[in-house]
N, C-alpha and C. Protein backbone atom coordinates (compact mmCIF):
# COMPACT_ATOMS: atom_id res chain seq x y z
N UNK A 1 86.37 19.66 19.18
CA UNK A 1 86.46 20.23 17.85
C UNK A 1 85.10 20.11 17.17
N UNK A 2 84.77 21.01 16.38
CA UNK A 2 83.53 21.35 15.59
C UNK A 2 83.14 20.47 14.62
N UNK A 3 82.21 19.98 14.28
CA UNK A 3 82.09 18.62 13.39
C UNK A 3 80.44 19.30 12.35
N UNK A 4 81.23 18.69 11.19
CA UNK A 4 80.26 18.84 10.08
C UNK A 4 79.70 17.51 10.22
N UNK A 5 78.07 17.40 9.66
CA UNK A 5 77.58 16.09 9.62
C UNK A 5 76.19 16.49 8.44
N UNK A 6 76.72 15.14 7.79
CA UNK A 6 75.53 15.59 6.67
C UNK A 6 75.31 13.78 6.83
N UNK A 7 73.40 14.04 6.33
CA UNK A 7 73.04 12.78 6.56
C UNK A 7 72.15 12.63 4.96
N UNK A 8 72.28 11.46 4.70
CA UNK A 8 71.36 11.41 3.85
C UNK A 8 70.74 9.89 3.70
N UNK A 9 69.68 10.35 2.96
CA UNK A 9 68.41 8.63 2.66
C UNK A 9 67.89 9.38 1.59
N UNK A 10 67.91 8.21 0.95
CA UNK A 10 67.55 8.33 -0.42
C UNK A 10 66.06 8.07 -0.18
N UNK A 11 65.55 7.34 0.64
CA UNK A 11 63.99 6.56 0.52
C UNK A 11 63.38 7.80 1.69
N UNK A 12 64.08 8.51 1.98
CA UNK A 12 63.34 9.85 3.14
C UNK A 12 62.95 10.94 2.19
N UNK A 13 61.89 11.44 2.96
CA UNK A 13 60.61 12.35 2.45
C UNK A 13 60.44 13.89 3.42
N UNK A 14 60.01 14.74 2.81
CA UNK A 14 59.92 15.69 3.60
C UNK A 14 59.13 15.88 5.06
N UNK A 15 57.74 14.82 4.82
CA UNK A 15 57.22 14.09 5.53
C UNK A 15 57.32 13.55 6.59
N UNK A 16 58.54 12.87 6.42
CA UNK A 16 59.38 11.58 7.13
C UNK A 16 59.98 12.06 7.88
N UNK A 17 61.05 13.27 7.18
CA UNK A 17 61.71 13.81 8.08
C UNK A 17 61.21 15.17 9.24
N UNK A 18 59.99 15.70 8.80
CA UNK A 18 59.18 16.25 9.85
C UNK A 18 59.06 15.48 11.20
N UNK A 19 58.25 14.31 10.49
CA UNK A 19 57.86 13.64 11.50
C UNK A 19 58.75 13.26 12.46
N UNK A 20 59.82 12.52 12.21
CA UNK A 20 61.13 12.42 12.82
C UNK A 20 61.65 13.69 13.59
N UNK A 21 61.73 14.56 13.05
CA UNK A 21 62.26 15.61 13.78
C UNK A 21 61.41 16.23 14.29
N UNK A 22 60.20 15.91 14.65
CA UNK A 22 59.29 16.88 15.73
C UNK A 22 59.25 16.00 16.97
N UNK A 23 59.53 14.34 17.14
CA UNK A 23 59.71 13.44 17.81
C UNK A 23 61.67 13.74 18.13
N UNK A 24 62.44 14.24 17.87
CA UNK A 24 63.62 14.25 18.43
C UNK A 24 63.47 15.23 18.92
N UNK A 25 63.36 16.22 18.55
CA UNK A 25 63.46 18.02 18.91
C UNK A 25 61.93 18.52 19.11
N UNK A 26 61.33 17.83 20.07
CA UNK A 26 59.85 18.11 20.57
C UNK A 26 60.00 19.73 20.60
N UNK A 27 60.65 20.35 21.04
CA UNK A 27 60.48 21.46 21.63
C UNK A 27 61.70 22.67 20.69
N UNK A 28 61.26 23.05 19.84
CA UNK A 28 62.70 23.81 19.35
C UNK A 28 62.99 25.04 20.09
N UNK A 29 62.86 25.57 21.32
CA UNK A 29 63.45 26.38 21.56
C UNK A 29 64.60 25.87 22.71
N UNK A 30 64.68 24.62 22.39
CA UNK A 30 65.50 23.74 23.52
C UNK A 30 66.11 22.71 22.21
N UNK A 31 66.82 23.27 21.83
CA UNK A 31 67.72 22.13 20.94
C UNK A 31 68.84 21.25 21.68
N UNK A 32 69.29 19.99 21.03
CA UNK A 32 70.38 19.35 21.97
C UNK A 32 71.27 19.81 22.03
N UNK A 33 71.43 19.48 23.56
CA UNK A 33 73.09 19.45 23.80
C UNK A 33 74.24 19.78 22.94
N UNK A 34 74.67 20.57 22.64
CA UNK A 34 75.93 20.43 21.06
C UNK A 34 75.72 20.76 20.29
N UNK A 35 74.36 20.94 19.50
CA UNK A 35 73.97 21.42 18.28
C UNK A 35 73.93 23.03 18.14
N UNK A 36 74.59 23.04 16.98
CA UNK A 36 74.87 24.56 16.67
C UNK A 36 74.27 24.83 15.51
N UNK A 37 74.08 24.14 14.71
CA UNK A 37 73.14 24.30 13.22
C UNK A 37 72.84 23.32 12.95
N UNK A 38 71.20 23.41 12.03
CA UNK A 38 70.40 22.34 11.63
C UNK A 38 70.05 22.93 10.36
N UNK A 39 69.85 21.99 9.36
CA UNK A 39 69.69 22.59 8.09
C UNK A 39 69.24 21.34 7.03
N UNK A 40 67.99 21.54 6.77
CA UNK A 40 67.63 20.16 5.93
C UNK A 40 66.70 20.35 4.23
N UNK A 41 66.96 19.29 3.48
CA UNK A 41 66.39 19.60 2.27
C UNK A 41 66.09 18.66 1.40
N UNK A 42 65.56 18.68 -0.01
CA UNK A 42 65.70 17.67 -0.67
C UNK A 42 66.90 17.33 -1.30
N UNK A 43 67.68 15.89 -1.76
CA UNK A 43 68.29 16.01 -2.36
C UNK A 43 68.70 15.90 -3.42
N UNK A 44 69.36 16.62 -4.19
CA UNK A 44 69.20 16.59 -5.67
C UNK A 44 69.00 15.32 -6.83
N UNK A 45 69.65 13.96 -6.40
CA UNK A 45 69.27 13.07 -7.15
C UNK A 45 68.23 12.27 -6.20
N UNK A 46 67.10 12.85 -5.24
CA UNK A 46 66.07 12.44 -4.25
C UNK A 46 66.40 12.05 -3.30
N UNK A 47 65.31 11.85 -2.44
CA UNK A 47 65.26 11.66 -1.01
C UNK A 47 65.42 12.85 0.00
N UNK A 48 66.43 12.40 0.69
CA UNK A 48 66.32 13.96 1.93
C UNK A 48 67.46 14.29 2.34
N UNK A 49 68.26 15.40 2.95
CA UNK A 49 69.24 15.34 3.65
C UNK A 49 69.40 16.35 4.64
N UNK A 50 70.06 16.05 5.17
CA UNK A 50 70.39 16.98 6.72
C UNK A 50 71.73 17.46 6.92
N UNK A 51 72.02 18.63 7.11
CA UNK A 51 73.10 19.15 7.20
C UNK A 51 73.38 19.89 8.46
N UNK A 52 74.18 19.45 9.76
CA UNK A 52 74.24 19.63 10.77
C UNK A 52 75.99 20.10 10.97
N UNK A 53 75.77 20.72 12.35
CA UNK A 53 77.15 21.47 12.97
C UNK A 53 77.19 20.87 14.67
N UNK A 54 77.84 20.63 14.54
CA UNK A 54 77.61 19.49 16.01
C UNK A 54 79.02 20.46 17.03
N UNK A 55 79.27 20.40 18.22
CA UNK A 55 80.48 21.28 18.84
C UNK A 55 81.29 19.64 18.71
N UNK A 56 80.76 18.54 19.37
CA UNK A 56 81.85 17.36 18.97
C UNK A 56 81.12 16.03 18.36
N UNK A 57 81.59 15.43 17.54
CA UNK A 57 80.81 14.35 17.44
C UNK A 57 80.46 13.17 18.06
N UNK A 58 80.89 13.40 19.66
CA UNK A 58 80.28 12.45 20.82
C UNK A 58 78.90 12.94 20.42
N UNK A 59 78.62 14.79 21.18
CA UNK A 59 77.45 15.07 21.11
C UNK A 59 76.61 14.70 20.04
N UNK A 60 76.73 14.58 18.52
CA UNK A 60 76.03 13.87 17.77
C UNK A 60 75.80 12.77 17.59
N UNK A 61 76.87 12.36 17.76
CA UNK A 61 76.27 10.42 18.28
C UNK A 61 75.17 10.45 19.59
N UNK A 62 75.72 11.18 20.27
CA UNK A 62 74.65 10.96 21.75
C UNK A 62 73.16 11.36 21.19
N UNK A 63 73.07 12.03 20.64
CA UNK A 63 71.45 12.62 19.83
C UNK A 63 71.24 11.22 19.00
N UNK A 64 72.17 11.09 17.80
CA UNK A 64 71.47 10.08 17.03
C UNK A 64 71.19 9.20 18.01
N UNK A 65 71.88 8.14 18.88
CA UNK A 65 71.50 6.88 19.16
C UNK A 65 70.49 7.29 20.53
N UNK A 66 70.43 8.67 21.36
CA UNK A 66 69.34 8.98 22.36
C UNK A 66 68.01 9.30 21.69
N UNK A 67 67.97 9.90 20.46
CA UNK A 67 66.62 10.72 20.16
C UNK A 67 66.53 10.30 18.49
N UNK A 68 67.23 10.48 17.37
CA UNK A 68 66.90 10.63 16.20
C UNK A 68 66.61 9.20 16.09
N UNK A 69 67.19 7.85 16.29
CA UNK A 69 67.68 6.08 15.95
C UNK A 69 65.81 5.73 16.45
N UNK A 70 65.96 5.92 17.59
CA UNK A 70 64.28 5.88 18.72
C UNK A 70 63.24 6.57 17.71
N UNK A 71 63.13 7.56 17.30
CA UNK A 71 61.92 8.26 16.90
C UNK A 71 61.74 7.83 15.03
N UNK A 72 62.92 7.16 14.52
CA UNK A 72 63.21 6.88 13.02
C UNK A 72 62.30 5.57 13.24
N UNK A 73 63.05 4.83 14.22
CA UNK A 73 62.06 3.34 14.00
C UNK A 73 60.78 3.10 14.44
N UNK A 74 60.79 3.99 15.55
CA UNK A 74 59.28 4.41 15.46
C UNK A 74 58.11 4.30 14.62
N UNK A 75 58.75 5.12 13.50
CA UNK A 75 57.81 5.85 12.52
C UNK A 75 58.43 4.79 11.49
N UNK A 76 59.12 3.76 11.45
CA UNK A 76 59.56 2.85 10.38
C UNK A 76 60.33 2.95 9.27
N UNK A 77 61.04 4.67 9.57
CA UNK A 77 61.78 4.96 8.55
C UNK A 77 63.46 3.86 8.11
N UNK A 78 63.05 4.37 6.54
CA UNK A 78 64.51 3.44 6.19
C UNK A 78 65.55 3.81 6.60
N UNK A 79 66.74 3.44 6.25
CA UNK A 79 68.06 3.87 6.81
C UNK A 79 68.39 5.25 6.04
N UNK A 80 69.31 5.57 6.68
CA UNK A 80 70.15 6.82 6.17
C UNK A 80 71.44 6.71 6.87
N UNK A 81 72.05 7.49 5.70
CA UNK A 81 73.83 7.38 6.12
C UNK A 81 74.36 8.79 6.73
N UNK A 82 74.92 9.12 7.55
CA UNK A 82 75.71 9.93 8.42
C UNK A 82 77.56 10.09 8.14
N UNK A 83 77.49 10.95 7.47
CA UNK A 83 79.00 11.45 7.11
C UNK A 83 79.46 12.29 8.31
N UNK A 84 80.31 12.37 9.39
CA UNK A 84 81.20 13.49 10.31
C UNK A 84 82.55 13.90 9.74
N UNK A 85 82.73 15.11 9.65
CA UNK A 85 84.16 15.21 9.39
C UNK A 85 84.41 16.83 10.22
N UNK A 86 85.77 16.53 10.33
CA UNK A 86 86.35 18.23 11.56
C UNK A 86 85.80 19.19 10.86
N UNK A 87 85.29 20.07 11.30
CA UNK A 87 84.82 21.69 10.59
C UNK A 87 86.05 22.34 10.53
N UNK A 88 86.12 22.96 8.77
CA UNK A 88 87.21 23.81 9.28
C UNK A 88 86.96 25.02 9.21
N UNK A 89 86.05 25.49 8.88
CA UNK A 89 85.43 26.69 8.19
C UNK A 89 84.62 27.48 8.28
N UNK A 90 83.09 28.35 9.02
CA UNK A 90 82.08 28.59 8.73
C UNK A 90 82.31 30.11 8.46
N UNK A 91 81.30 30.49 8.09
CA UNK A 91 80.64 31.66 8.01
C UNK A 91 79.26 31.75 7.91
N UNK A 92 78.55 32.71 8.97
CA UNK A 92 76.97 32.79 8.91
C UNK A 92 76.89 34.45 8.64
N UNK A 93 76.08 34.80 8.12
CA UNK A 93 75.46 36.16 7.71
C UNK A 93 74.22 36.51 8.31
């Protein structure tokens, strides 16, 4: 089943999250395993957030703790929180 996942850190930067995500997703014409949409921004009371479409949320756990967890501490970023819940819905245009 299809999984919404929104992440957010309040102490993450646009910066931060470049950096991070050019170290998970070296290569974007090869995205992970599972991922069906990526979508990131500032968020309205600050920091950063990420708004993802995962096919299950094994596959997004397997990314966070294989590629995103590795390349965050890396670079020394603070924490951020990870919401999953069932998709029930999309529409793309």
């Amino acid at each position: 089943m299809a999984v919404l996942v929104v992440n957010q850190g309040a102490e993450w930067t646009q910066e931060l999250y470049q950096a991070t995500f050019d170290r998970a997703i070296p290569d974007r014409t090869n995205p992970p395993a599972g991922m069906v949409a990526h979508y990131a921004a500032p968020s309205e009371g600050g920091g950063w957030q990420v708004i993802d479409v995962w096919e299950s949320e094994e596959a997004f756990r397997r990314f966070l703790e294989e590629s995103v967890v590795p390349a965050a501490k890396e670079l020394g970023a603070p924490p951020f929180e990870s919401h999953v819940t069932e998709l029930y819905n999309s529409l793309v245009a």
